[in-house]
PDB file of N, CA and C in Angstrom:
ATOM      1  N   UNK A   1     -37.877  67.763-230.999  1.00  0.00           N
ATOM      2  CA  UNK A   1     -37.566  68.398-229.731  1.00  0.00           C
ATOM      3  C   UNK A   1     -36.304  69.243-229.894  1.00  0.00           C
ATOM      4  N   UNK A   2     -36.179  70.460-229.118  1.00  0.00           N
ATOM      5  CA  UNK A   2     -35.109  71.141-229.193  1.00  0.00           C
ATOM      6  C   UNK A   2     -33.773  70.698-228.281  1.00  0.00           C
ATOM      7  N   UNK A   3     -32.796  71.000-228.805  1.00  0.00           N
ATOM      8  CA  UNK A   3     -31.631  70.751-228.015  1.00  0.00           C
ATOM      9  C   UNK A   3     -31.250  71.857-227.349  1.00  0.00           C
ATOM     10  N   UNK A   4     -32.233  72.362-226.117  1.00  0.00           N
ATOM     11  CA  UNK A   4     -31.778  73.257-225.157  1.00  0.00           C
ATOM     12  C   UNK A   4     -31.866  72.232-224.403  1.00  0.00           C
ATOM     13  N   UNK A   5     -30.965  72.954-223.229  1.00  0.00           N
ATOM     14  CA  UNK A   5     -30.716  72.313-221.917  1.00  0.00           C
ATOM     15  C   UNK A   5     -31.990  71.939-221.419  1.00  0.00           C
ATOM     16  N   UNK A   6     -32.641  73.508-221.249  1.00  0.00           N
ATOM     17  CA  UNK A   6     -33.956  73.308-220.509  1.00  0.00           C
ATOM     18  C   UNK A   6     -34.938  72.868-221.238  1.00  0.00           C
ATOM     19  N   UNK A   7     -34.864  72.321-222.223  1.00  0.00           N
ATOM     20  CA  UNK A   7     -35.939  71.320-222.923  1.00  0.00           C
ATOM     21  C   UNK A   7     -35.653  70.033-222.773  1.00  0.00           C
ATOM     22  N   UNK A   8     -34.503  69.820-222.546  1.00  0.00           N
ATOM     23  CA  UNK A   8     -34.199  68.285-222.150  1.00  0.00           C
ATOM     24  C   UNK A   8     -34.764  68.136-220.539  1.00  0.00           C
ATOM     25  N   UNK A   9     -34.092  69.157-219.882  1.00  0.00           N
ATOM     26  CA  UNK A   9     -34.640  69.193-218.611  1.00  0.00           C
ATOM     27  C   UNK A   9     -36.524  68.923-218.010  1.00  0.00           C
ATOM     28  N   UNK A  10     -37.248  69.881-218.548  1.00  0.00           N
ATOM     29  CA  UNK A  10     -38.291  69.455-218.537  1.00  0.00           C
ATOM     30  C   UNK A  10     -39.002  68.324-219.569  1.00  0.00           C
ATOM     31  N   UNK A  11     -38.205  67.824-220.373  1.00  0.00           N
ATOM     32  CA  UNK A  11     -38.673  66.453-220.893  1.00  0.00           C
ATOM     33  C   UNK A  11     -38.519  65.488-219.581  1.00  0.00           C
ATOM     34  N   UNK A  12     -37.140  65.374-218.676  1.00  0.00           N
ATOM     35  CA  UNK A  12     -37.186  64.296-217.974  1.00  0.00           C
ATOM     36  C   UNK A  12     -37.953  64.930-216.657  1.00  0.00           C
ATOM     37  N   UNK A  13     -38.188  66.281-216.250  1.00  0.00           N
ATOM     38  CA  UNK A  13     -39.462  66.073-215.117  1.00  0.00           C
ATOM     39  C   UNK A  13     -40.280  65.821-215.453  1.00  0.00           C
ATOM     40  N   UNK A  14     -40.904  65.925-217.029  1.00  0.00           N
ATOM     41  CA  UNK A  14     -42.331  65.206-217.473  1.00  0.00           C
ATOM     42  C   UNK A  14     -42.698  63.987-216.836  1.00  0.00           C
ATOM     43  N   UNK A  15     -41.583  63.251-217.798  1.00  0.00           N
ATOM     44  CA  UNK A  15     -41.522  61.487-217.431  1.00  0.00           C
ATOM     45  C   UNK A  15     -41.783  61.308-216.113  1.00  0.00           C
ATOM     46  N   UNK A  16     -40.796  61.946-214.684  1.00  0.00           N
ATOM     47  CA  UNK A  16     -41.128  61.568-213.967  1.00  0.00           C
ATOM     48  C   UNK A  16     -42.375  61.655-213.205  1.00  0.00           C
ATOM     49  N   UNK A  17     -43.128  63.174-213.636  1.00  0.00           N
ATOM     50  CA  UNK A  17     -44.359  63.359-212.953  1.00  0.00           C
ATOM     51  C   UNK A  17     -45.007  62.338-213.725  1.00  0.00           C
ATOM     52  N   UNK A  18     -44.632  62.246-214.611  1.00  0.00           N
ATOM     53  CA  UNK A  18     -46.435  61.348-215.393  1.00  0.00           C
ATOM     54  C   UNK A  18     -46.195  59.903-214.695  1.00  0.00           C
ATOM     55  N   UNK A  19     -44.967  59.272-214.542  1.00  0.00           N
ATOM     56  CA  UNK A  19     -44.947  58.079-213.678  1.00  0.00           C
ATOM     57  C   UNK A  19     -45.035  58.257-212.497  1.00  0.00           C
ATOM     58  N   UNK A  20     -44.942  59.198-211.765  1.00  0.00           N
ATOM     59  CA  UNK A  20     -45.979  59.483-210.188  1.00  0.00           C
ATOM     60  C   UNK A  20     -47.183  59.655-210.211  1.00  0.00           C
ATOM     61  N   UNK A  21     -47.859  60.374-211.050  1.00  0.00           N
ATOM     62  CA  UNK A  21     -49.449  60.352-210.916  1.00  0.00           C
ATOM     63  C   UNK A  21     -50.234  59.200-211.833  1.00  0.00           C
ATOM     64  N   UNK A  22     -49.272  58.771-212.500  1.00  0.00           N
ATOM     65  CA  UNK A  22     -49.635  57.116-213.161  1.00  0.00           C
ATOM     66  C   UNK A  22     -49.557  56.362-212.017  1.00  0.00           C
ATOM     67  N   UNK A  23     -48.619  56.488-210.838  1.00  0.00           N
ATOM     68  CA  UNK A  23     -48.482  55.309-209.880  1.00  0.00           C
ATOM     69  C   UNK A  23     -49.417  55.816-208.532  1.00  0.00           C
ATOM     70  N   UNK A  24     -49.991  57.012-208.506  1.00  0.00           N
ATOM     71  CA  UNK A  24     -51.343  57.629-207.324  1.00  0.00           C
ATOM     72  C   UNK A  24     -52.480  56.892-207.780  1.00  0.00           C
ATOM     73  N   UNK A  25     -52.818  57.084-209.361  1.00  0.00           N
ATOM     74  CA  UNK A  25     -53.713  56.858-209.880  1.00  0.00           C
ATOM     75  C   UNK A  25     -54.205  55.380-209.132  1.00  0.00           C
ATOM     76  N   UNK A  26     -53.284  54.799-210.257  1.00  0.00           N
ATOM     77  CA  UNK A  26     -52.886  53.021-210.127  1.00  0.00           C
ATOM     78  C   UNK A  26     -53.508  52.784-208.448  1.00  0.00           C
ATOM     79  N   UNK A  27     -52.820  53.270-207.902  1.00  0.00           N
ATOM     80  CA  UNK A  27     -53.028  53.026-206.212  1.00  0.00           C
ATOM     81  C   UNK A  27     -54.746  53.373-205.917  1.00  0.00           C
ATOM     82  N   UNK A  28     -54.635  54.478-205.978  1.00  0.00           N
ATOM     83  CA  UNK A  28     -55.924  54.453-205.925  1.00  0.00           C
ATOM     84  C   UNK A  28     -57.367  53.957-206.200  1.00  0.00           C
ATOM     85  N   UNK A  29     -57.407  53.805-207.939  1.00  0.00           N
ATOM     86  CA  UNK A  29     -57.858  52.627-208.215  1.00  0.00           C
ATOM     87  C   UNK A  29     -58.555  51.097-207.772  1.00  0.00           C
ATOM     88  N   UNK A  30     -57.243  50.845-207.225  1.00  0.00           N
ATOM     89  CA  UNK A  30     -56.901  49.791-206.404  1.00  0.00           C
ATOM     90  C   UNK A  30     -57.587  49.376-205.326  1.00  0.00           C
ATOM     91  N   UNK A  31     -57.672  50.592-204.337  1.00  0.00           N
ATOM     92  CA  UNK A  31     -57.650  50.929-203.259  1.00  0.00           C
ATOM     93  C   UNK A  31     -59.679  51.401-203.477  1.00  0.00           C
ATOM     94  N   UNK A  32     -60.200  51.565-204.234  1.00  0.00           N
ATOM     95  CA  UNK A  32     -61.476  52.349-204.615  1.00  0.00           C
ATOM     96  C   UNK A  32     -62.433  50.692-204.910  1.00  0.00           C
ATOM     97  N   UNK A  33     -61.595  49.767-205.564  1.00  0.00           N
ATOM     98  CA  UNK A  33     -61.673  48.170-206.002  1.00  0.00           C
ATOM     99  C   UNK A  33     -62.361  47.438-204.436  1.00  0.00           C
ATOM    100  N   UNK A  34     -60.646  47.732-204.059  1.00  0.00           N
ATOM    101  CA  UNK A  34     -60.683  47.030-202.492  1.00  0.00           C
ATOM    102  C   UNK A  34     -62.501  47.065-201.898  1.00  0.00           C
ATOM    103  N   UNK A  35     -62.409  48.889-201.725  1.00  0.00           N
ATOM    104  CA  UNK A  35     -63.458  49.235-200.777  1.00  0.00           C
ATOM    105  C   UNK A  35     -64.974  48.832-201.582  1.00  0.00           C
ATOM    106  N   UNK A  36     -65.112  48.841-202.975  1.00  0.00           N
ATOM    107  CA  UNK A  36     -66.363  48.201-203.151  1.00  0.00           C
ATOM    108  C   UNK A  36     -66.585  46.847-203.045  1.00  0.00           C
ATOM    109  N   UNK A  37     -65.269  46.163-202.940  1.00  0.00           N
ATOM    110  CA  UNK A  37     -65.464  44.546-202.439  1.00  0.00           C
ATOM    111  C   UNK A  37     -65.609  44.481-201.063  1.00  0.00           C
ATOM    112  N   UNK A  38     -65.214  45.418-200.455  1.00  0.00           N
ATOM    113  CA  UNK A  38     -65.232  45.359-199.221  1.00  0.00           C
ATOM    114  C   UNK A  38     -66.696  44.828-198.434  1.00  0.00           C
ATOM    115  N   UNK A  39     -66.832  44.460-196.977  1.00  0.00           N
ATOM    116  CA  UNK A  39     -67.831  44.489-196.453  1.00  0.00           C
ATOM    117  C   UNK A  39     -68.097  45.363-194.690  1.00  0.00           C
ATOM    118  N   UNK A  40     -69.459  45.688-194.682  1.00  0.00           N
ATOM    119  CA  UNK A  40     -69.457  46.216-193.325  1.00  0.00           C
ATOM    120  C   UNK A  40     -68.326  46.923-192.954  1.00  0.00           C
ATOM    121  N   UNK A  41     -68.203  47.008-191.794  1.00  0.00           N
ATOM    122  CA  UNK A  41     -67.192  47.542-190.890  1.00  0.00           C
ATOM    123  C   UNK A  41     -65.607  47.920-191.201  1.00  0.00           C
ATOM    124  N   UNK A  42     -65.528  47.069-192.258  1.00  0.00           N
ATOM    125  CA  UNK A  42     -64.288  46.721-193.385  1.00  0.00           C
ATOM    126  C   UNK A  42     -64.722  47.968-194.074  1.00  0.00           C
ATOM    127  N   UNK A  43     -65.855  48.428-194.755  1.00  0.00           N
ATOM    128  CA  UNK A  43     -66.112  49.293-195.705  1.00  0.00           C
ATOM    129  C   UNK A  43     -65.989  50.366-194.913  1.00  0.00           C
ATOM    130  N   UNK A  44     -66.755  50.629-193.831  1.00  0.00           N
ATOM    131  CA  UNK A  44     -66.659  51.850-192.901  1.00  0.00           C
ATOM    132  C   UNK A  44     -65.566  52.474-192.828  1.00  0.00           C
ATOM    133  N   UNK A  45     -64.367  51.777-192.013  1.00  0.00           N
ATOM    134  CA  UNK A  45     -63.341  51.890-192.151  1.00  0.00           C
ATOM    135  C   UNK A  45     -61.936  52.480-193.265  1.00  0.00           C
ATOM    136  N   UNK A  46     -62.552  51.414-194.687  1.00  0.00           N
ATOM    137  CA  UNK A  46     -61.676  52.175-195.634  1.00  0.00           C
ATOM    138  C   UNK A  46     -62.175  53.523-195.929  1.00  0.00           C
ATOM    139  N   UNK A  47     -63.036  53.518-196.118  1.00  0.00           N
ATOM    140  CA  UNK A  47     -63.657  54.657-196.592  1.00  0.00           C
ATOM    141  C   UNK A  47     -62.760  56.086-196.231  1.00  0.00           C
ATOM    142  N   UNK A  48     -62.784  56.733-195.574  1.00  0.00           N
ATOM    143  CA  UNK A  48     -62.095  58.217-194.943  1.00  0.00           C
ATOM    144  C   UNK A  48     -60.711  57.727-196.103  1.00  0.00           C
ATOM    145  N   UNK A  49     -60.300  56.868-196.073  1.00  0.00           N
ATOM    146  CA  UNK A  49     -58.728  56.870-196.023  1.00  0.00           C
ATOM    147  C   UNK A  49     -58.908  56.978-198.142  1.00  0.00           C
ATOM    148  N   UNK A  50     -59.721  56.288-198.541  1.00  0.00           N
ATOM    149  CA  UNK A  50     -59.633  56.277-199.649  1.00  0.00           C
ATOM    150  C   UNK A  50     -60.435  57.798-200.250  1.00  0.00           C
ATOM    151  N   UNK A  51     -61.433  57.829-199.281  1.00  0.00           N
ATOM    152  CA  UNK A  51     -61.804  59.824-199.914  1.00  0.00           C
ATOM    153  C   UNK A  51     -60.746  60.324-199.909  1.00  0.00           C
ATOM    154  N   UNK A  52     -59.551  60.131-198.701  1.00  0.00           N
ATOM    155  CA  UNK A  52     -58.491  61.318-198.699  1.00  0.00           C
ATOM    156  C   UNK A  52     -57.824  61.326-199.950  1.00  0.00           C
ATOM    157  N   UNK A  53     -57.469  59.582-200.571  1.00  0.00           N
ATOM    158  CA  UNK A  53     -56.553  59.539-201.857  1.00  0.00           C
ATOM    159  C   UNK A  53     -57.559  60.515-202.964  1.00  0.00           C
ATOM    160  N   UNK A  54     -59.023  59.968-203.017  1.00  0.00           N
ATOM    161  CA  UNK A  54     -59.289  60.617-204.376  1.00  0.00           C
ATOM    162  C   UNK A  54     -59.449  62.057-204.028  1.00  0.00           C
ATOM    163  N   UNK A  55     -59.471  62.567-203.010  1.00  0.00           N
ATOM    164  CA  UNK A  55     -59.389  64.405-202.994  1.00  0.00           C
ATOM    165  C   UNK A  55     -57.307  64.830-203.475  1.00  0.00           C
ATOM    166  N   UNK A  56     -56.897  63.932-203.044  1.00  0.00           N
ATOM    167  CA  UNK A  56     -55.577  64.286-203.323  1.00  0.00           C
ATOM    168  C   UNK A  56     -54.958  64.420-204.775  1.00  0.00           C
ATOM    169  N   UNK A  57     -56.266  63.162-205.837  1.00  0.00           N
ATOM    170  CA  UNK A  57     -55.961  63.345-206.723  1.00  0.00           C
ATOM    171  C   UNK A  57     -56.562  64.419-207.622  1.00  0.00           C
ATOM    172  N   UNK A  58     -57.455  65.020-207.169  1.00  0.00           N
ATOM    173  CA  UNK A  58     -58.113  65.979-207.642  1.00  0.00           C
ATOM    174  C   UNK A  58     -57.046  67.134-207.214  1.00  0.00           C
ATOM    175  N   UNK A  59     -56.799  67.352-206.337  1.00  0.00           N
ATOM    176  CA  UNK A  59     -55.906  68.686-206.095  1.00  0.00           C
ATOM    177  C   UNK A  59     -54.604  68.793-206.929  1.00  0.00           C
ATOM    178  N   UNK A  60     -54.089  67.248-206.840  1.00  0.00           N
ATOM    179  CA  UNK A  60     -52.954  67.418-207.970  1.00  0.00           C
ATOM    180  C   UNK A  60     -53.271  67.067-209.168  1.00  0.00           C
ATOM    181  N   UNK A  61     -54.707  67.509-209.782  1.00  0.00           N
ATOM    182  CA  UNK A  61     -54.784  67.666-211.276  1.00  0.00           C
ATOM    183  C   UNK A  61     -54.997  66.335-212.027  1.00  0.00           C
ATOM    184  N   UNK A  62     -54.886  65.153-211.498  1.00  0.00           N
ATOM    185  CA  UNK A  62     -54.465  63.758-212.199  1.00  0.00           C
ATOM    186  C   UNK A  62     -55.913  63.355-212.424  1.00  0.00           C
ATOM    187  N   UNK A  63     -57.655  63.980-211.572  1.00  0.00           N
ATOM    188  CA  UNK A  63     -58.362  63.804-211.804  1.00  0.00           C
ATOM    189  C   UNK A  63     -58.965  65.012-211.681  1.00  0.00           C
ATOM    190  N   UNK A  64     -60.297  65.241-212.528  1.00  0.00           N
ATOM    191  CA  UNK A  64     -61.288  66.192-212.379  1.00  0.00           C
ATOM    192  C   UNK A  64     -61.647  66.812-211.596  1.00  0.00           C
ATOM    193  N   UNK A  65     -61.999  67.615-210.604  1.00  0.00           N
ATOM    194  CA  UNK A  65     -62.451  67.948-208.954  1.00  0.00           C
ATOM    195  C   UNK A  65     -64.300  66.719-209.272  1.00  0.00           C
ATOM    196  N   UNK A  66     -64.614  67.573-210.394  1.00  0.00           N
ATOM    197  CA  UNK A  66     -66.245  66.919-210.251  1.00  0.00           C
ATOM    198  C   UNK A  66     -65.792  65.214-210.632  1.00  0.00           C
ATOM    199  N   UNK A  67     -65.037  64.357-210.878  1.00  0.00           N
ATOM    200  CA  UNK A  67     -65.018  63.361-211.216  1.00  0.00           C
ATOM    201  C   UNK A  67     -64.723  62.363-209.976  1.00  0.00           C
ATOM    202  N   UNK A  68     -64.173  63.135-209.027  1.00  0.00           N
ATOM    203  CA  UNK A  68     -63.896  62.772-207.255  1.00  0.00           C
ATOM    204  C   UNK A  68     -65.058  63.150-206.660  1.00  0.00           C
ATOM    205  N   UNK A  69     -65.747  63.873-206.780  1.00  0.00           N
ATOM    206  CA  UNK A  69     -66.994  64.438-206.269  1.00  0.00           C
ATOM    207  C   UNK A  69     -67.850  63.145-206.360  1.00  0.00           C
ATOM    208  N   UNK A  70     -68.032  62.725-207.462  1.00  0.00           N
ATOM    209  CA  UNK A  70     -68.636  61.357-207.820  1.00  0.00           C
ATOM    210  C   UNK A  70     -68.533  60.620-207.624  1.00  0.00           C
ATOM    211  N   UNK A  71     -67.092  60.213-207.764  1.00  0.00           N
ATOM    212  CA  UNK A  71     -66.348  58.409-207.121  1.00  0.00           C
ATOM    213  C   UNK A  71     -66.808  58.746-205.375  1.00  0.00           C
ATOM    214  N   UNK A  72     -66.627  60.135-204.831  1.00  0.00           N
ATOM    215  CA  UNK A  72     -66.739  60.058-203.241  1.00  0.00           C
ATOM    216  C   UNK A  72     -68.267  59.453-203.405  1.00  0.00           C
ATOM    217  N   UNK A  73     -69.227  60.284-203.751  1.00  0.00           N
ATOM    218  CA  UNK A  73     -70.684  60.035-203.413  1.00  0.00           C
ATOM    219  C   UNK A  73     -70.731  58.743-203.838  1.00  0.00           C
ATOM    220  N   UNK A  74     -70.715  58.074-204.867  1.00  0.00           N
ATOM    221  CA  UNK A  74     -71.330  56.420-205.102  1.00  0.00           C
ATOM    222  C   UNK A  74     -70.261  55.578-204.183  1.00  0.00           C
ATOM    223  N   UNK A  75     -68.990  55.890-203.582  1.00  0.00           N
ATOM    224  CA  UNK A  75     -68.325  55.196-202.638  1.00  0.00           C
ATOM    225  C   UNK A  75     -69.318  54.677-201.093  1.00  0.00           C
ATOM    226  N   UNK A  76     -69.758  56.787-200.786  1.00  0.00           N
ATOM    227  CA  UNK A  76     -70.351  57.053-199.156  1.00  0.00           C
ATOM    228  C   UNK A  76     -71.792  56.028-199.853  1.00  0.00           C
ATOM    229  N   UNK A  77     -72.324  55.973-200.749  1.00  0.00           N
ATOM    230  CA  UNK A  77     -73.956  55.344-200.594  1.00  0.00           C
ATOM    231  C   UNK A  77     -73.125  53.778-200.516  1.00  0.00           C
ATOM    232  N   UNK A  78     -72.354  53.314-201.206  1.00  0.00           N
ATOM    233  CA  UNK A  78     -72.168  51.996-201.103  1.00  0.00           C
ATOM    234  C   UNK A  78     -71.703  51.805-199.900  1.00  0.00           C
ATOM    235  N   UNK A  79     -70.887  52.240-199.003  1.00  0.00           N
ATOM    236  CA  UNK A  79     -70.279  51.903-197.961  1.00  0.00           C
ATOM    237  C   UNK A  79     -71.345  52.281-196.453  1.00  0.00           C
ATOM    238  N   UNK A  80     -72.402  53.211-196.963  1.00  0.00           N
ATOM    239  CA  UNK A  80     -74.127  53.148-196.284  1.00  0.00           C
ATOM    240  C   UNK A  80     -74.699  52.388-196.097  1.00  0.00           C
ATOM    241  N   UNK A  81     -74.579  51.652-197.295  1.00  0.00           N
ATOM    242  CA  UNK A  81     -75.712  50.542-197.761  1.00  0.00           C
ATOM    243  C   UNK A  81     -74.991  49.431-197.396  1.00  0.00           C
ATOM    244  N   UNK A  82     -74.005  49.261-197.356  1.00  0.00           N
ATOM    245  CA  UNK A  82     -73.335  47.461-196.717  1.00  0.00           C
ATOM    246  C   UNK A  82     -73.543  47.676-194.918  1.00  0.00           C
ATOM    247  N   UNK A  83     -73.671  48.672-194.480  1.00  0.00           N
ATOM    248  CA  UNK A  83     -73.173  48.061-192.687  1.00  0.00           C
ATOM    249  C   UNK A  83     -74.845  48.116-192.499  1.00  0.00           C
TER     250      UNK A  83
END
């Protein structure tokens, strides 16, 4: 690595973006877990809130656009198919 300023500089905004969209991810994940354990009305419910995370992660790059496209659709049939 070079010893410019601004190479040190964007070394440490790296770090920090990659540990923010490491910690969206993580959440999301999570949150994608929840809603297929989920049941009924419980599922209905999460649902909107967890499309919003995985469109958010698509816009900020951390996932595919078509790879959210996917997690949404097998989310909406599962969360169809439980109520």
């Amino acid at each position: 690595m070079a010893n410019h300023s601004a190479t040190k500089k964007d070394t440490r905004q790296a770090a920090k973006r990659r540990d923010r969209n490491k910690y969206y991810g993580k959440t999301t994940r999570n949150a994608i877990r929840d809603l297929r354990e989920a049941k009924g009305k419980e599922a209905a419910d999460q649902f909107p809130k967890v499309a919003s995370m995985i469109d958010k992660l698509a816009k900020r790059g951390i996932i595919h656009k078509n790879k959210a496209a996917n997690l949404k659709s097998k989310l909406a049939k599962k969360t169809a198919a439980a109520k």
